[in-house]
Protein backbone atom coordinates (compact mmCIF):
# COMPACT_ATOMS: atom_id res chain seq x y z
CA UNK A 1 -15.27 10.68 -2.57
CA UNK A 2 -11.94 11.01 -1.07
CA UNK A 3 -13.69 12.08 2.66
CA UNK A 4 -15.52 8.83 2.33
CA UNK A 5 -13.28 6.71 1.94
CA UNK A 6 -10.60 8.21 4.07
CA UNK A 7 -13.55 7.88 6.94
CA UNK A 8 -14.22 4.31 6.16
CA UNK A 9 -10.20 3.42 6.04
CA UNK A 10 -9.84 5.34 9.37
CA UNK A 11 -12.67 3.24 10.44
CA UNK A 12 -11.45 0.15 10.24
CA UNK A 13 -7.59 1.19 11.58
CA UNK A 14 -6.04 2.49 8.37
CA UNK A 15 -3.82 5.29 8.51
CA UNK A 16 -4.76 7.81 5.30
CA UNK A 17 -2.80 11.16 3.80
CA UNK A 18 -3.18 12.89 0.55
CA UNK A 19 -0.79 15.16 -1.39
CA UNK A 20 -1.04 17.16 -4.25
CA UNK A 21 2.45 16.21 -5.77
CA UNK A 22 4.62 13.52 -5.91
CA UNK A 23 7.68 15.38 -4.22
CA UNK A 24 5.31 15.70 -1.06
CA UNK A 25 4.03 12.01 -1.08
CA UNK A 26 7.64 10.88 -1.19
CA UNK A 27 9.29 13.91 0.76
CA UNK A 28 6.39 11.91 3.65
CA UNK A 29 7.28 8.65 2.82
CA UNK A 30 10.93 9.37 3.59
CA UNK A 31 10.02 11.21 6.57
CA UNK A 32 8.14 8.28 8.07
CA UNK A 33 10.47 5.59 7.27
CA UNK A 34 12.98 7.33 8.65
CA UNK A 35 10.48 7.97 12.47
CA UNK A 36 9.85 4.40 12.31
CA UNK A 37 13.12 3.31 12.41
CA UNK A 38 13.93 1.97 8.68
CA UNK A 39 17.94 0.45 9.17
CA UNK A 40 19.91 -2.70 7.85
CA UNK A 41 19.03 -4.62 11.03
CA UNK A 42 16.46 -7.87 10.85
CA UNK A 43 12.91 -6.64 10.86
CA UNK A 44 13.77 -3.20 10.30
CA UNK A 45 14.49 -2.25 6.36
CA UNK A 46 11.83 -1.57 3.93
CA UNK A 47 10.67 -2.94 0.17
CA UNK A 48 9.30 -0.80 -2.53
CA UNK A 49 7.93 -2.54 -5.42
CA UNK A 50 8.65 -1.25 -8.66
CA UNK A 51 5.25 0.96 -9.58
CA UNK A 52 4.25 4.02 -11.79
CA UNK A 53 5.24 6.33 -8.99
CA UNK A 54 8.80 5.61 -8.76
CA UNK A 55 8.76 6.53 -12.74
CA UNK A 56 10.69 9.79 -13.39
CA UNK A 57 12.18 9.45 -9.74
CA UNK A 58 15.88 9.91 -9.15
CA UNK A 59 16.45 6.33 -7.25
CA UNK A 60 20.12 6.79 -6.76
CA UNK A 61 18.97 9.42 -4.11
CA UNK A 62 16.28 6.94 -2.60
CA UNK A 63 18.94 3.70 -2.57
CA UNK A 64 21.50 6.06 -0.05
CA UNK A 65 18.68 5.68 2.66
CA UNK A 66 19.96 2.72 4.68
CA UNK A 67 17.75 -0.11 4.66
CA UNK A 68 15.60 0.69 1.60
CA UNK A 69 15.50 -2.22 -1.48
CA UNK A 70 13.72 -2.17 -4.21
CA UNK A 71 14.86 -6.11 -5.48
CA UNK A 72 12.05 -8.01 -4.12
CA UNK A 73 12.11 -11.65 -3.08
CA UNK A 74 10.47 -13.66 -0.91
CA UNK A 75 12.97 -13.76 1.68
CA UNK A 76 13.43 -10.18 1.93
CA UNK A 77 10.44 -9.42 2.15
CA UNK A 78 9.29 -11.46 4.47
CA UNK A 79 11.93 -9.99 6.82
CA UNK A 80 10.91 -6.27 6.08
CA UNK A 81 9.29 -4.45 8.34
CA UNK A 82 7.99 -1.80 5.42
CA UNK A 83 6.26 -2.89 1.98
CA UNK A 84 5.63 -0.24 -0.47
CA UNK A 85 3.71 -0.70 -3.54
CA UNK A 86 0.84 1.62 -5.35
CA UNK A 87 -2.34 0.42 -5.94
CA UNK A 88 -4.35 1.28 -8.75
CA UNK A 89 -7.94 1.81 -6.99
CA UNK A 90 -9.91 2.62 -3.76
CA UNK A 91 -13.37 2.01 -3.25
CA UNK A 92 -14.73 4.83 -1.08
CA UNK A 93 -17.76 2.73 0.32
CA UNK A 94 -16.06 0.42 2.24
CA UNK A 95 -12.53 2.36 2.65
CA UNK A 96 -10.91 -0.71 0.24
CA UNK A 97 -8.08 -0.70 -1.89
CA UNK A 98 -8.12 -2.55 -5.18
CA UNK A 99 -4.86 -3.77 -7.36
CA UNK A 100 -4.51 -6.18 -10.39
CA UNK A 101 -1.36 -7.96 -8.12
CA UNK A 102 -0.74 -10.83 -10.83
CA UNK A 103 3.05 -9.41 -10.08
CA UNK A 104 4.18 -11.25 -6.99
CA UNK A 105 6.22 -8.37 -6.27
CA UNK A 106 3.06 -6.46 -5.10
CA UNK A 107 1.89 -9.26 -3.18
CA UNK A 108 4.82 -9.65 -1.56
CA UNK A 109 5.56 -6.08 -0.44
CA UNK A 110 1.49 -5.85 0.36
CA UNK A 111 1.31 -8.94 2.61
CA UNK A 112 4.78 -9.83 4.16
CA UNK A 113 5.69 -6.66 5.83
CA UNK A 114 4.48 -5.23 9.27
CA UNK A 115 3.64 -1.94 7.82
CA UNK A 116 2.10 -1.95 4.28
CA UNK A 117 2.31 1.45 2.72
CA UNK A 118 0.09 1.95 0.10
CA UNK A 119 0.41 4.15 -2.35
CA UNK A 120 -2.42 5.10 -4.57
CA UNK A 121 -3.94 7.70 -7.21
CA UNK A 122 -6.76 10.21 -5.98
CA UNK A 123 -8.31 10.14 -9.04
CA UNK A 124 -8.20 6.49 -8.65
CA UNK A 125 -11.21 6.49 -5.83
CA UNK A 126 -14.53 5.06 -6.90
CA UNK A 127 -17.77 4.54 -5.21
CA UNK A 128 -17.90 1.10 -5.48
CA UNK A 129 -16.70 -2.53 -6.00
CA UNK A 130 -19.42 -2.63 -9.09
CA UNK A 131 -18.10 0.27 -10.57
CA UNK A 132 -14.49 -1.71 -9.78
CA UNK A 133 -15.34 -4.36 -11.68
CA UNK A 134 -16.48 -2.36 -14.79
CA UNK A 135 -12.48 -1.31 -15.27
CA UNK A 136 -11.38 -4.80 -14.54
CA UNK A 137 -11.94 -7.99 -15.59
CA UNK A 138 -11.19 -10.83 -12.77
CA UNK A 139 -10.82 -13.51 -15.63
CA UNK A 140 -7.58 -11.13 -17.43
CA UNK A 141 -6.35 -11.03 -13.48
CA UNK A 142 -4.21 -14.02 -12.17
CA UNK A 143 -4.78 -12.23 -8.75
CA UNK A 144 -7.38 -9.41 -7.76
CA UNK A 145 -6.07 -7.84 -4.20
CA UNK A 146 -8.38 -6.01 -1.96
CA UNK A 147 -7.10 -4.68 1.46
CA UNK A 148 -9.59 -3.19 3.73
CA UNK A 149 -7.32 -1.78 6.64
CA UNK A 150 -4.98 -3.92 8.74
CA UNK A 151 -4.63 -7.83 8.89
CA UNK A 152 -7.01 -8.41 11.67
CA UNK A 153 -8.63 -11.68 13.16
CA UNK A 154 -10.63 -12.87 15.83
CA UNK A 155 -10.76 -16.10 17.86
CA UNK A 156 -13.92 -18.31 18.46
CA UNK A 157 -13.93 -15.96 22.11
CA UNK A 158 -14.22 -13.24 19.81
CA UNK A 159 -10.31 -11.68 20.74
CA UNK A 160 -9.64 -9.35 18.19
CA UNK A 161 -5.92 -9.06 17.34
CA UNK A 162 -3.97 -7.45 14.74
CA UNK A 163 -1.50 -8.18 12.46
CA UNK A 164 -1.62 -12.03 12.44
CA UNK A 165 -2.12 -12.81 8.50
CA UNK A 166 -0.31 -9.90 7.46
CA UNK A 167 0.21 -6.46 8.06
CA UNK A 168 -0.42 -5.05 11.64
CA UNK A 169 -0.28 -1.34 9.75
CA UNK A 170 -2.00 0.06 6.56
CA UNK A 171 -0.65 3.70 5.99
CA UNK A 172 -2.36 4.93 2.51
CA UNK A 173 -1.13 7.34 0.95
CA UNK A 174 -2.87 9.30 -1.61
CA UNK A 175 -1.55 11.64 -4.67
CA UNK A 176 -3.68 13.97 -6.93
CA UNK A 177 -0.36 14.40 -9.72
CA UNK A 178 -0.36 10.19 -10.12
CA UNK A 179 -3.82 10.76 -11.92
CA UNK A 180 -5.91 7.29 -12.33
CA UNK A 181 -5.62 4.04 -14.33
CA UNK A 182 -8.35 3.78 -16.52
CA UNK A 183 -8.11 -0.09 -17.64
């Protein structure tokens, strides 16, 4: 299922990457942060909400790269130019990723940034929104998220452009070693 959805994310603009462990995922989320610029100046430092991945992971190391946070607030994140968060599902039909975001943390780090960078179990890839909504229940869920690629809209002239409402870059980024949450 993973080919699927990677070809429907790619499809609609997302940028998708899978790793076997951990160490890699982060060793490339590093990596990238660091090519894109991440700093202390405005628009330029990132937010990682606090998520299953970052459990077992020295942080001391991760706080020394200039410009990452992981205290989320509104105001920081809405001058972050990275949000990182994990979500819990992917539907491989329509190249969607699914989260139980009651925790405004996620939302913020999900929908104030200009890159969203999404992190997400492999095993966490079903077929469907049906088979979704068999592991969650929306009325347990203050908030259900679903992100299908990049923010996009389009005018009544039909001009498409990106990054309006939101994020103007999805990167997802898959790991087989998170495993999948089974709620």
């Amino acid at each position: 299922m993973y080919e699927q959805f990677k070809a429907r994310a790619e499809g609609v603009g997302a940028e998708v990457h899978r790793f076997a462990t951990r160490g890699a995922a982060l060793e490339f989320i590093v990596r990238f942060l660091r090519d894109e610029g991440i700093g202390e100046a405005p628009h330029s430092s990132a937010l990682w909400a606090d998520c299953p991945f970052l459990d077992g992971i020295d942080r001391s190391s991760l706080r020394e790269i200039s410009g990452l946070r992981f205290d989320v607030t509104r105001e920081l994140a809405a001058d972050a130019r990275f949000g990182i968060s994990q979500m819990a599902w992917a539907l491989a039909d329509t190249g969607t990723l699914a989260q139980d975001s009651t925790a405004v943390e996620q939302r913020l780090v999900s929908s104030l940034s200009g890159i969203h960078i999404a992190l997400a179990p492999t095993a966490g890839i079903l077929p469907d929104l049906a088979t979704l909504l068999t592991r969650i229940n929306p009325g347990d869920s203050a908030y259900i998220a679903l992100i299908t690629g990049p923010s996009r809209t389009a005018d009544i002239e039909r001009v498409l452009t990106i990054g309006v409402h939101g994020p103007e870059r999805l990167i997802i980024v898959f790991c087989d070693e998170l495993g999948g949450t089974h709620s």
